[in-house]
Protein backbone atom coordinates (compact mmCIF):
# COMPACT_ATOMS: atom_id res chain seq x y z
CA UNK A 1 125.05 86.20 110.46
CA UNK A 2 125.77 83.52 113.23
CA UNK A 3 129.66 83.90 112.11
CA UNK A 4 129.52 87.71 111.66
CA UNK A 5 128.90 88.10 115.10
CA UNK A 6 130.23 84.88 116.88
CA UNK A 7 126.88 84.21 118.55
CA UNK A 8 125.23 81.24 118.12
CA UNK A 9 121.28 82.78 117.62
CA UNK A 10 118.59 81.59 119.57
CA UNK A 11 116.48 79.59 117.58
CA UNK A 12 113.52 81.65 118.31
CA UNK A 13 115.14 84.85 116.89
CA UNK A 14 116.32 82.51 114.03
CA UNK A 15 112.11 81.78 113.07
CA UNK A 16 111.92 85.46 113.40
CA UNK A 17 114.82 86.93 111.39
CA UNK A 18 114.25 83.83 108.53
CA UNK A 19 110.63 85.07 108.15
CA UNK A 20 110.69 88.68 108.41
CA UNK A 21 114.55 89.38 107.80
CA UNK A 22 113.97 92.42 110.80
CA UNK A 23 111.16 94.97 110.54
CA UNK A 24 111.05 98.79 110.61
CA UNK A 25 107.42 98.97 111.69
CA UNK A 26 105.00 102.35 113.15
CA UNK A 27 107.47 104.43 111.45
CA UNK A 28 110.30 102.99 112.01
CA UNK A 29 109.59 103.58 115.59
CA UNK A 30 110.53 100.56 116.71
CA UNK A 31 113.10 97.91 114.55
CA UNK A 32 114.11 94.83 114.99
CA UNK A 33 117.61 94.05 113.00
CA UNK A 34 118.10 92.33 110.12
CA UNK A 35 120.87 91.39 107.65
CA UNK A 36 120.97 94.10 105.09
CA UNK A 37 122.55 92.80 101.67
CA UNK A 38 122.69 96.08 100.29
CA UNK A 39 122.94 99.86 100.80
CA UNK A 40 121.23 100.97 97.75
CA UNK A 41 118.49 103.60 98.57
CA UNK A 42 116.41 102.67 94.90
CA UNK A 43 113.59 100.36 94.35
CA UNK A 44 113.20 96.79 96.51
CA UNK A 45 116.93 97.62 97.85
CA UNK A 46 116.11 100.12 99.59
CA UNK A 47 113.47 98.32 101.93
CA UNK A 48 115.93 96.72 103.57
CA UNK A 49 116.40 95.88 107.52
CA UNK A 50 118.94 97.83 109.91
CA UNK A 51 121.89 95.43 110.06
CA UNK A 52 122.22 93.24 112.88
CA UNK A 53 126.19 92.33 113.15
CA UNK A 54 126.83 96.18 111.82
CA UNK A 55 124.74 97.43 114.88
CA UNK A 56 125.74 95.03 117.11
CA UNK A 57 129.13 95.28 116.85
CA UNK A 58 128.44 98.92 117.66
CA UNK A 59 127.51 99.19 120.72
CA UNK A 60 128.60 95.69 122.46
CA UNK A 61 131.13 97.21 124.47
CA UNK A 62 128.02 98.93 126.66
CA UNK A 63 126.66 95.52 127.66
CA UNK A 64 127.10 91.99 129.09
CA UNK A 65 128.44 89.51 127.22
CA UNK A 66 124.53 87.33 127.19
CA UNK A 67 122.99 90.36 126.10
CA UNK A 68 122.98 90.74 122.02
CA UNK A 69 121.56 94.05 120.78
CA UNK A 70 118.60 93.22 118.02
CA UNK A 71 116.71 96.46 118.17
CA UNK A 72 116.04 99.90 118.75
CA UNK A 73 113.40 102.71 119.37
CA UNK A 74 113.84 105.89 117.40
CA UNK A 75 111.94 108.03 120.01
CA UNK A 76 114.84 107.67 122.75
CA UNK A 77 117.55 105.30 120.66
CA UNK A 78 116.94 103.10 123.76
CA UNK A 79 118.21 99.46 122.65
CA UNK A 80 116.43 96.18 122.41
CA UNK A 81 118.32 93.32 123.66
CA UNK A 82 118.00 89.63 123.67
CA UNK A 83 118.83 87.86 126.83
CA UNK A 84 120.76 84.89 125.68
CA UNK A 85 120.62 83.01 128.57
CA UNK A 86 117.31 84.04 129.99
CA UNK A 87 115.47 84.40 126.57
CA UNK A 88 114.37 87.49 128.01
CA UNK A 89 113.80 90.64 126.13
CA UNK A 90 115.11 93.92 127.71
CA UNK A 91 114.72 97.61 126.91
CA UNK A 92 118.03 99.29 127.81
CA UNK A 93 118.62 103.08 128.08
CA UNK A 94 120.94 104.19 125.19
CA UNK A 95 124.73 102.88 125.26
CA UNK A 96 124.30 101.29 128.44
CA UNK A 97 123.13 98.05 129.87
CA UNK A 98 120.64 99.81 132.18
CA UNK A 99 117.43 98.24 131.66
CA UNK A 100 114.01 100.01 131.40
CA UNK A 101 111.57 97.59 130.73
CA UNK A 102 111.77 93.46 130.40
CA UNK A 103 109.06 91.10 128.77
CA UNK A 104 109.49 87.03 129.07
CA UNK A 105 110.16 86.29 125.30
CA UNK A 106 110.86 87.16 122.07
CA UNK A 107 106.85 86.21 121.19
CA UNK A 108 105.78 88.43 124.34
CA UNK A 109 107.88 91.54 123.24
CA UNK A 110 106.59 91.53 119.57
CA UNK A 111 103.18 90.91 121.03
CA UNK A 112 102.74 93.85 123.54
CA UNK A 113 104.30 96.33 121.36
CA UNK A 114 102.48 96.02 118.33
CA UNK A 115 99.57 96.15 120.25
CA UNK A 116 100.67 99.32 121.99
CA UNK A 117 102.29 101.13 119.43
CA UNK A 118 98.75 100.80 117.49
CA UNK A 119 97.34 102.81 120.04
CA UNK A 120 99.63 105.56 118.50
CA UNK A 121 98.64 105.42 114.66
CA UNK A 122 95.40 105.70 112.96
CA UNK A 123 94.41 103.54 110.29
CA UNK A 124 96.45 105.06 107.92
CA UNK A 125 99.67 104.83 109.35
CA UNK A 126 99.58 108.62 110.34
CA UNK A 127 100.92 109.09 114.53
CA UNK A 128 98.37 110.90 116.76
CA UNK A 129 100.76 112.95 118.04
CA UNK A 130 104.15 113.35 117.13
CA UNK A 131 105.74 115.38 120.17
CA UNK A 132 104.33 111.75 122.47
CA UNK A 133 107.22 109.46 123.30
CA UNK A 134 106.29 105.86 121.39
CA UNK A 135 109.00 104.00 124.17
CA UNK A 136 107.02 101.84 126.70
């Protein structure tokens, strides 16, 4: 993936992409990319991550050169971007480098949004209310 997109990946995000591979999670209302190794929509192929490098390459053109896109939200499209030279993670409006929200790390980000985005589900999976925006 490192050659894909000519970034060398911060080990961090490494951990987190060679454990997981991304995740779709509160469905799919927030991912994190992954490297998808195939685009069959049957059986264990289809639960497969948003590609990273496909996404990436994308939208790049929007933002800085330290920023690498790794994730979205589905309520707004807003993306989720890594700071590679802060390690920060930043929320950015849609096709722009306009950032909405900012957490210290990779660990930080996963953290507080799992734990608010449960706030949004029951224990079944099933949202609350569908028509309230799940962005922070």
């Amino acid at each position: 993936m490192e050659k894909e997109l000519s970034i060398h990946l911060p080990d961090d995000f490494k951990e987190f992409l060679l454990t997981t591979n991304g995740i779709n999670i509160f469905s799919d209302s927030l991912s994190i990319y992954g490297k998808r190794n195939s685009y069959v929509r049957k059986g264990d192929d289809a639960i497969q991550p948003y590609d990273l490098s496909m996404h990436h390459s994308e939208v790049e053109r929007f933002f800085p050169d330290k920023y690498l896109v790794i994730g979205s939200y589905n309520w707004d499209g807003s993306h989720i971007v890594y700071d590679l030279e802060t390690t920060q993670i930043h929320r950015c409006k849609s096709y722009s480098s306009n950032v909405l929200n900012s957490w210290a790390n990779l660990k930080t980000f996963l953290s507080d949004e799992i734990k608010r985005l449960t706030t949004f589900f029951d224990e079944n999976g099933i949202e609350y209310d569908e028509d309230l925006p799940t962005t922070p």
